[in-house]
N, C-alpha and C. Protein backbone atom coordinates (compact mmCIF):
# COMPACT_ATOMS: atom_id res chain seq x y z
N UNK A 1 -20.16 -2.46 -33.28
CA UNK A 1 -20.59 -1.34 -32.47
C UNK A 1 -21.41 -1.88 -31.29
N UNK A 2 -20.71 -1.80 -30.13
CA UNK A 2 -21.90 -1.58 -29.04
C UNK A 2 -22.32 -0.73 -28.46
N UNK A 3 -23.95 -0.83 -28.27
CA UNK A 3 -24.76 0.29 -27.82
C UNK A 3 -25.79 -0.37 -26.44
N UNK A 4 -25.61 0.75 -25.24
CA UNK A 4 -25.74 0.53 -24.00
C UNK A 4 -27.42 1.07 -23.85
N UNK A 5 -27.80 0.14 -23.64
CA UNK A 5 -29.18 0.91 -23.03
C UNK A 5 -29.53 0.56 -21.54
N UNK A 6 -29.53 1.79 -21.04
CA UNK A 6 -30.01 1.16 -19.69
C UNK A 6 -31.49 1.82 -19.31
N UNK A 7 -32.08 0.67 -18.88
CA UNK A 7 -33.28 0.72 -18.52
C UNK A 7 -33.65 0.57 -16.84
N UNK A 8 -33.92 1.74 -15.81
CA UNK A 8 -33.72 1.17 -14.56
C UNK A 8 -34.86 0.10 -14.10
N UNK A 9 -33.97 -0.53 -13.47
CA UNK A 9 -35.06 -1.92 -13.15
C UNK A 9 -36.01 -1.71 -12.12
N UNK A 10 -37.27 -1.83 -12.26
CA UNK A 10 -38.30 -1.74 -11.14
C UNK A 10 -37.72 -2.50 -9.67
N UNK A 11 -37.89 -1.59 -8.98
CA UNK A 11 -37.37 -2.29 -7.42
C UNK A 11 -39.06 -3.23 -6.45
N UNK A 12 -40.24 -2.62 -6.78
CA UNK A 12 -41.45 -2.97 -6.48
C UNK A 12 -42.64 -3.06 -7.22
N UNK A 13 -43.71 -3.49 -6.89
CA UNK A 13 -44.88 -3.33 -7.53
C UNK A 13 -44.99 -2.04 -7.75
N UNK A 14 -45.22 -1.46 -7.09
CA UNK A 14 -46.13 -0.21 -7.09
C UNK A 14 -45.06 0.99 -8.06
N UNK A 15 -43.75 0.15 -9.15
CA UNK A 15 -43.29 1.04 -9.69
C UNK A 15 -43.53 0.45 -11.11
N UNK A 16 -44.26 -0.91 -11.40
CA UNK A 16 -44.62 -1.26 -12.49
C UNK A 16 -46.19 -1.14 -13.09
N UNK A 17 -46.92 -1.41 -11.51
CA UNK A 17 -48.54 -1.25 -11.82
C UNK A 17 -48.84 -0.54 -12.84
N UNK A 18 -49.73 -0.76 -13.73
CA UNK A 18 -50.14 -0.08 -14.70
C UNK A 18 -49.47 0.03 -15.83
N UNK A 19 -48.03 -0.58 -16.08
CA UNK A 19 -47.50 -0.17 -16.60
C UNK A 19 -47.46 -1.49 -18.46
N UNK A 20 -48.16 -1.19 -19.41
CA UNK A 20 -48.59 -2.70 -20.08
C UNK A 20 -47.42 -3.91 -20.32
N UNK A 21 -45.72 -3.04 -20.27
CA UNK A 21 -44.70 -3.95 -20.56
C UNK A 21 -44.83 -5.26 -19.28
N UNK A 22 -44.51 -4.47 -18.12
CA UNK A 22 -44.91 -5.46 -16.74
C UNK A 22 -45.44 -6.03 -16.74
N UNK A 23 -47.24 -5.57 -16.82
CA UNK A 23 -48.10 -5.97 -16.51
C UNK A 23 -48.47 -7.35 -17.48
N UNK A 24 -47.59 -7.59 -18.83
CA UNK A 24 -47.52 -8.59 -19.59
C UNK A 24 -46.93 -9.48 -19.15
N UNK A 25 -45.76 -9.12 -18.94
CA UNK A 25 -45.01 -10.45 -18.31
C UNK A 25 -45.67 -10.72 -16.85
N UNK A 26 -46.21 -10.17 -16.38
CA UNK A 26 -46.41 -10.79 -14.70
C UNK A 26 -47.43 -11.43 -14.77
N UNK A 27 -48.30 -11.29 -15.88
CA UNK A 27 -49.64 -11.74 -16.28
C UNK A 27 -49.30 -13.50 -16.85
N UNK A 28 -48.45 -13.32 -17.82
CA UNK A 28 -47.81 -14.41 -18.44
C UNK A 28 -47.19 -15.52 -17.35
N UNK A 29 -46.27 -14.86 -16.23
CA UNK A 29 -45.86 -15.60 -15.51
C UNK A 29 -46.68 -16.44 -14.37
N UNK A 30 -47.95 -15.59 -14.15
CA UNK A 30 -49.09 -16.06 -13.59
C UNK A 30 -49.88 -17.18 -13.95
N UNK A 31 -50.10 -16.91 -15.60
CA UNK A 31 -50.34 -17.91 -16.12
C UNK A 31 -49.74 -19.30 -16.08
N UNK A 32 -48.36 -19.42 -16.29
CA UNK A 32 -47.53 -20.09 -16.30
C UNK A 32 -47.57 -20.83 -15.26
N UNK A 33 -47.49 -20.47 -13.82
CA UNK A 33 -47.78 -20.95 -12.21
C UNK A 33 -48.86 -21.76 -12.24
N UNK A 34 -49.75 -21.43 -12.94
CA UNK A 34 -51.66 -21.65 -12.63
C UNK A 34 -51.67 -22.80 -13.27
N UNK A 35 -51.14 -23.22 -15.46
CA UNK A 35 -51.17 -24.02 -15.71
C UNK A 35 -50.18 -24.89 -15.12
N UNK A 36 -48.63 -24.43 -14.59
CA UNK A 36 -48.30 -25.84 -14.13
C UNK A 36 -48.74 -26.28 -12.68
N UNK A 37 -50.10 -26.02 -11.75
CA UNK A 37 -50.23 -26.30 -10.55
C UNK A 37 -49.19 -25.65 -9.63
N UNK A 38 -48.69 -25.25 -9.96
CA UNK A 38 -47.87 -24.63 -8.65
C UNK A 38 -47.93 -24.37 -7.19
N UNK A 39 -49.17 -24.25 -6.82
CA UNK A 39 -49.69 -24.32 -5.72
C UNK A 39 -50.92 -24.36 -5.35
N UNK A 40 -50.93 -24.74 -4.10
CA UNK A 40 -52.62 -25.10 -3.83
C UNK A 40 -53.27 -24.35 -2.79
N UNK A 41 -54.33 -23.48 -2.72
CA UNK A 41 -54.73 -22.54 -1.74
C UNK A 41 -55.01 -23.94 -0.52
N UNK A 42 -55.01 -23.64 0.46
CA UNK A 42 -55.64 -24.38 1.77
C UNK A 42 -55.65 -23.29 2.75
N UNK A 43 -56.26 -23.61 3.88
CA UNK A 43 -56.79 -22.88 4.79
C UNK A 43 -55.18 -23.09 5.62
N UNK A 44 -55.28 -21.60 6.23
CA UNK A 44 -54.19 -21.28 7.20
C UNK A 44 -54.10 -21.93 8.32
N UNK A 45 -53.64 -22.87 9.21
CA UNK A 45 -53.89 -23.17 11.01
C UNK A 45 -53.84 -21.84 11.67
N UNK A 46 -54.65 -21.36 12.27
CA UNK A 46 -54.60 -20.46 13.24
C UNK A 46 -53.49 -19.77 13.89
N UNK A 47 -52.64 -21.08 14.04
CA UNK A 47 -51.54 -20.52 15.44
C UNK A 47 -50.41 -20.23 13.83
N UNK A 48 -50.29 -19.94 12.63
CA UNK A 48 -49.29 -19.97 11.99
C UNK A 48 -49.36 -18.88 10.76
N UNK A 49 -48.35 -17.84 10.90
CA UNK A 49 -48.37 -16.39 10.02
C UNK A 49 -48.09 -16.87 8.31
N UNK A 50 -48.88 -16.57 7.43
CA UNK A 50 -48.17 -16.57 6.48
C UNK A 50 -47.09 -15.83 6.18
N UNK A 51 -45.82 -16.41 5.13
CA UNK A 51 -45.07 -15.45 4.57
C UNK A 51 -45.29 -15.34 3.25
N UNK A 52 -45.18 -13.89 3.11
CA UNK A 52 -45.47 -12.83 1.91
C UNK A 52 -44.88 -13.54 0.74
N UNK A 53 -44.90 -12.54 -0.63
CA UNK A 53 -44.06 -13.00 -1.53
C UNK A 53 -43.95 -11.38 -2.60
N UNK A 54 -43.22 -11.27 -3.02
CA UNK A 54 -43.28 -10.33 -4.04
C UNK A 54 -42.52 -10.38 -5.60
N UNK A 55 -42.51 -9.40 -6.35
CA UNK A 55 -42.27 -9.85 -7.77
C UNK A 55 -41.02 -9.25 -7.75
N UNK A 56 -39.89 -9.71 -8.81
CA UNK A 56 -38.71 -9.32 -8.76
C UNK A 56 -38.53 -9.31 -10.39
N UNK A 57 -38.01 -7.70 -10.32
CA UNK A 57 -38.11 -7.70 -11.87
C UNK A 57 -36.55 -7.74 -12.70
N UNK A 58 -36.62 -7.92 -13.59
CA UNK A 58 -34.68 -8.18 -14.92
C UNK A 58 -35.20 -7.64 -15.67
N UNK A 59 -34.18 -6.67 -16.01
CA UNK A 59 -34.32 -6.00 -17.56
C UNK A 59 -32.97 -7.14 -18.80
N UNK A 60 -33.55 -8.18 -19.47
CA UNK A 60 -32.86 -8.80 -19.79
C UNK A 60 -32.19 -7.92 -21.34
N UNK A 61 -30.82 -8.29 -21.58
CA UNK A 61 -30.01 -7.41 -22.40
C UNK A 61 -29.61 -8.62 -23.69
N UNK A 62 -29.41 -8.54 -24.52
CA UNK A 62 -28.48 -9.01 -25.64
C UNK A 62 -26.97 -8.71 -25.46
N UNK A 63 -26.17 -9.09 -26.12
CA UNK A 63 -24.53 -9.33 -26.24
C UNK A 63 -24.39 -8.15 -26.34
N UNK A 64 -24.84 -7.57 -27.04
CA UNK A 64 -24.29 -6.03 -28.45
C UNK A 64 -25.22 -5.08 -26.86
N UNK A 65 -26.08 -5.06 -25.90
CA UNK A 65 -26.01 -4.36 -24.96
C UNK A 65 -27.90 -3.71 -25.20
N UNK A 66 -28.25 -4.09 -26.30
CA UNK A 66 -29.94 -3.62 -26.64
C UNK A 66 -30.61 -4.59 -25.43
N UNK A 67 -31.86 -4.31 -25.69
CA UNK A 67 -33.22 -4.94 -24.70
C UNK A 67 -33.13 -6.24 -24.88
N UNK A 68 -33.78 -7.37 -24.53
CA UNK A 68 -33.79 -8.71 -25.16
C UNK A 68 -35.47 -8.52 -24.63
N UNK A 69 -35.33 -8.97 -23.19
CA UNK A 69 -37.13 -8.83 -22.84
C UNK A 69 -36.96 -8.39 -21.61
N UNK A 70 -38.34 -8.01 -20.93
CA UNK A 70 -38.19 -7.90 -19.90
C UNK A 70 -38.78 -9.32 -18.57
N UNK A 71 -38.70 -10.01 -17.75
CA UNK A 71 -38.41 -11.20 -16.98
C UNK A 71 -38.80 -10.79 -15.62
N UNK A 72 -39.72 -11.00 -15.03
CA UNK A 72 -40.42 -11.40 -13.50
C UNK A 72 -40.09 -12.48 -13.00
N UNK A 73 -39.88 -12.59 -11.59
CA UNK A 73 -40.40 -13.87 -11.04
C UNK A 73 -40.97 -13.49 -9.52
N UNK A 74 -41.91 -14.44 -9.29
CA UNK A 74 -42.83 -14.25 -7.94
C UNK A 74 -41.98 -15.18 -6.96
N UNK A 75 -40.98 -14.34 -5.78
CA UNK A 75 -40.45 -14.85 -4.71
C UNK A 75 -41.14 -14.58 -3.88
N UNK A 76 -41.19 -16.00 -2.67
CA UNK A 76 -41.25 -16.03 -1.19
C UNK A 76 -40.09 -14.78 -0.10
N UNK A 77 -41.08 -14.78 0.10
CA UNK A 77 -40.16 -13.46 1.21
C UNK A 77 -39.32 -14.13 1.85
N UNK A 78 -38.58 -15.25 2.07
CA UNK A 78 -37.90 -16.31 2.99
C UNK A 78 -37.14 -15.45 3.70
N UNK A 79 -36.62 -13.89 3.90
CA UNK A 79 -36.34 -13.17 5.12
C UNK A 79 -37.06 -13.25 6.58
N UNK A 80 -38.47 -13.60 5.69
CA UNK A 80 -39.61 -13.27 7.10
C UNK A 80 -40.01 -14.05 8.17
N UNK A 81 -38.92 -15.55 7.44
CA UNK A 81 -39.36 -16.94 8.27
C UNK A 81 -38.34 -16.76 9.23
N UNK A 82 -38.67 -17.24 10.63
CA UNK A 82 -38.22 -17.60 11.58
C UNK A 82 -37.38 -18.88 11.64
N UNK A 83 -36.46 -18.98 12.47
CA UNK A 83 -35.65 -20.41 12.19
C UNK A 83 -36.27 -21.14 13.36
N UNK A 84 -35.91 -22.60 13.11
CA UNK A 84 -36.86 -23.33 13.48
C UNK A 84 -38.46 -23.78 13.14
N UNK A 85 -38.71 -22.76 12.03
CA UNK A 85 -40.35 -23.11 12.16
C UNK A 85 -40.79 -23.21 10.51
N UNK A 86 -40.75 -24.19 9.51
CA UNK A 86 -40.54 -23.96 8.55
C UNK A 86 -38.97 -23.52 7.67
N UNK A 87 -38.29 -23.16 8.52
CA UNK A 87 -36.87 -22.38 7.86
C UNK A 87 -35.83 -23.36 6.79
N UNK A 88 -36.21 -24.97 7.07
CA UNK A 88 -34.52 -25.22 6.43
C UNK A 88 -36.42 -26.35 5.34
N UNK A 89 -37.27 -25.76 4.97
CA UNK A 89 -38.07 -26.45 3.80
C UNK A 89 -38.06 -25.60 2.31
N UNK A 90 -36.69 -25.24 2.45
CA UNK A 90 -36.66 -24.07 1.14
C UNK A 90 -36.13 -24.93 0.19
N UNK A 91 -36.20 -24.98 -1.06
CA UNK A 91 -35.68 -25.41 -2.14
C UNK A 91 -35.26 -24.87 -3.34
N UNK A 92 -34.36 -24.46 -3.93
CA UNK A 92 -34.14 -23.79 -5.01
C UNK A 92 -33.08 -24.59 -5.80
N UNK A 93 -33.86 -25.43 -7.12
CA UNK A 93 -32.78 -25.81 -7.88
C UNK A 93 -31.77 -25.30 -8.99
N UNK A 94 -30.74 -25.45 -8.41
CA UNK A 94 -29.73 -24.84 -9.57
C UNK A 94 -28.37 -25.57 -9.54
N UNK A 95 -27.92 -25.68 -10.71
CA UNK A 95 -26.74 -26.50 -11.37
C UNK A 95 -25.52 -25.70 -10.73
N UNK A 96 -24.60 -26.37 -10.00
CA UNK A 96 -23.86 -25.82 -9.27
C UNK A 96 -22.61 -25.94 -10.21
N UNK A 97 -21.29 -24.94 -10.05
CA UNK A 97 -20.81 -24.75 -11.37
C UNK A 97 -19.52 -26.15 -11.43
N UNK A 98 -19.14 -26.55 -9.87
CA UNK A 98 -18.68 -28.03 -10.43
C UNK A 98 -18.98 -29.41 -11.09
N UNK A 99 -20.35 -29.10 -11.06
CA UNK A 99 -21.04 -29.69 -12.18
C UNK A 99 -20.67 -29.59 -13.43
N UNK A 100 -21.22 -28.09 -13.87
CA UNK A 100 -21.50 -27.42 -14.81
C UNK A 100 -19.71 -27.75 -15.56
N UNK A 101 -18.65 -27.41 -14.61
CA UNK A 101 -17.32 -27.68 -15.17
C UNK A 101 -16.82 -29.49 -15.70
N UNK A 102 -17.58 -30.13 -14.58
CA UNK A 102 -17.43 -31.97 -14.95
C UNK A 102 -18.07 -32.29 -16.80
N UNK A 103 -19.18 -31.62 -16.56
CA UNK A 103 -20.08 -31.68 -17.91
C UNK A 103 -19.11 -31.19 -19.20
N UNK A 104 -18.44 -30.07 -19.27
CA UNK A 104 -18.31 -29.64 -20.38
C UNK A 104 -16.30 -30.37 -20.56
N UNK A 105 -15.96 -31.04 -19.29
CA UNK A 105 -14.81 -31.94 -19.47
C UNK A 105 -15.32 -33.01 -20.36
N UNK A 106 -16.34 -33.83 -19.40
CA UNK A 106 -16.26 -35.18 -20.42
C UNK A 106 -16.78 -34.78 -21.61
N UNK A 107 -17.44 -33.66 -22.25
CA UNK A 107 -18.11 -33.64 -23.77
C UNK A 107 -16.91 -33.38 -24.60
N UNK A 108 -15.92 -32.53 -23.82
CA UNK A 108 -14.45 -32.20 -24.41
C UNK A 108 -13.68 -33.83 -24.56
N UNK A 109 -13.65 -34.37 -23.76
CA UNK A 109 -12.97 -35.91 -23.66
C UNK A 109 -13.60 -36.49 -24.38
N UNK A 110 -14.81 -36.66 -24.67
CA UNK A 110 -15.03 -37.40 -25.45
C UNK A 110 -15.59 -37.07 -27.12
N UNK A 111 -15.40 -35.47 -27.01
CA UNK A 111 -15.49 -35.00 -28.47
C UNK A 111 -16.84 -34.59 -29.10
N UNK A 112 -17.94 -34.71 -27.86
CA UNK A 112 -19.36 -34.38 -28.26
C UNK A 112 -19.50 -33.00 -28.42
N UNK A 113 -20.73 -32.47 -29.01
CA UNK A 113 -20.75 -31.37 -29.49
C UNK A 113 -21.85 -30.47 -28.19
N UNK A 114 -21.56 -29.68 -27.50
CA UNK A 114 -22.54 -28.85 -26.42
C UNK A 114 -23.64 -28.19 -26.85
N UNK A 115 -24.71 -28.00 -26.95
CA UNK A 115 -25.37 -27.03 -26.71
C UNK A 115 -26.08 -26.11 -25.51
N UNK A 116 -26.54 -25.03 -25.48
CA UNK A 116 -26.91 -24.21 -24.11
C UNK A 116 -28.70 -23.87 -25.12
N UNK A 117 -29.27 -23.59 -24.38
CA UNK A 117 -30.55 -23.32 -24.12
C UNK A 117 -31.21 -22.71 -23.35
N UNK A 118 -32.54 -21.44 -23.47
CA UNK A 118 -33.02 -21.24 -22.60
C UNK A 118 -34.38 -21.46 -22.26
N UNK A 119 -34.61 -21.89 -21.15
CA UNK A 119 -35.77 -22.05 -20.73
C UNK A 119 -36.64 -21.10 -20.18
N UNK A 120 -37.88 -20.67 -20.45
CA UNK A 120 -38.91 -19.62 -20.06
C UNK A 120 -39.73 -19.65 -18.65
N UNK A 121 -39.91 -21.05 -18.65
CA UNK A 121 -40.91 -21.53 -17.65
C UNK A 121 -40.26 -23.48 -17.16
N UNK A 122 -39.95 -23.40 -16.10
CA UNK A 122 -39.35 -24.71 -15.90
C UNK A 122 -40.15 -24.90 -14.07
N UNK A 123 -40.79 -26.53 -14.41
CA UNK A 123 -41.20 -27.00 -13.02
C UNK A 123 -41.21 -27.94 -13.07
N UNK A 124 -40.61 -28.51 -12.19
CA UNK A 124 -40.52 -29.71 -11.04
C UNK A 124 -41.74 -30.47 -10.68
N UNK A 125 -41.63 -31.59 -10.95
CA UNK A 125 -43.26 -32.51 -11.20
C UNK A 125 -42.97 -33.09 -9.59
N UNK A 126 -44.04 -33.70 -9.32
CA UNK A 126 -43.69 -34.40 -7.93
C UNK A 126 -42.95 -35.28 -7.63
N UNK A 127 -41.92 -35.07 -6.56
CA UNK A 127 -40.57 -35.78 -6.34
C UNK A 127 -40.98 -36.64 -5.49
């Protein structure tokens, strides 16, 4: 039997504030930032705007279609940057799927056994 729950997903802050499910995970994910260093306050240069950032929320689901959890993450507004000025220092790592297809050839070729995993909190030490 599958059973559908849909839960609509917060589009902004100001539709989770207050709310204790959110306010757990965004709290948690905060945490998470803080212990791995994630960033370092410094003073602004004058002649240069910061860009914003806001929270982006997932209502994560199970197979069978129930809740699993609910999942934040704190993005950079990278709409707001101008090109040329900061624009091409973005980084976002992710396993691109001809990879992802090379990987599960040779484990097939050579008969190893796969596993998948998920990760909660993943950062990048200094490169």
């Amino acid at each position: 039997m599958v059973r559908i729950i849909h839960e609509v997903e917060p589009i902004c802050f100001e539709q989770v504030v207050g709310n204790p499910k959110w306010d757990n995970v965004m709290n948690e994910k905060m945490a998470a930032l803080d212990v791995n260093a994630t960033w370092e306050l410094v003073a602004l240069p004058e002649d240069k705007k910061a860009i914003g950032c806001k929270w982006v929320y997932k209502v994560k689901h199970n197979a069978d279609g129930s809740m699993s959890r609910y999942k934040t993450r704190l993005v950079a507004k990278g709409y707001a940057q101008t090109y040329g000025i900061n624009y091409e220092e973005t980084y976002s790592p992710v396993a691109k799927m001809i990879t992802i297809r090379a990987i599960i050839a040779m484990v097939v070729a050579k008969g190893w056994s796969l596993h998948q995993m998920g990760v909660k909190n993943a950062f990048l030490g200094d490169l």
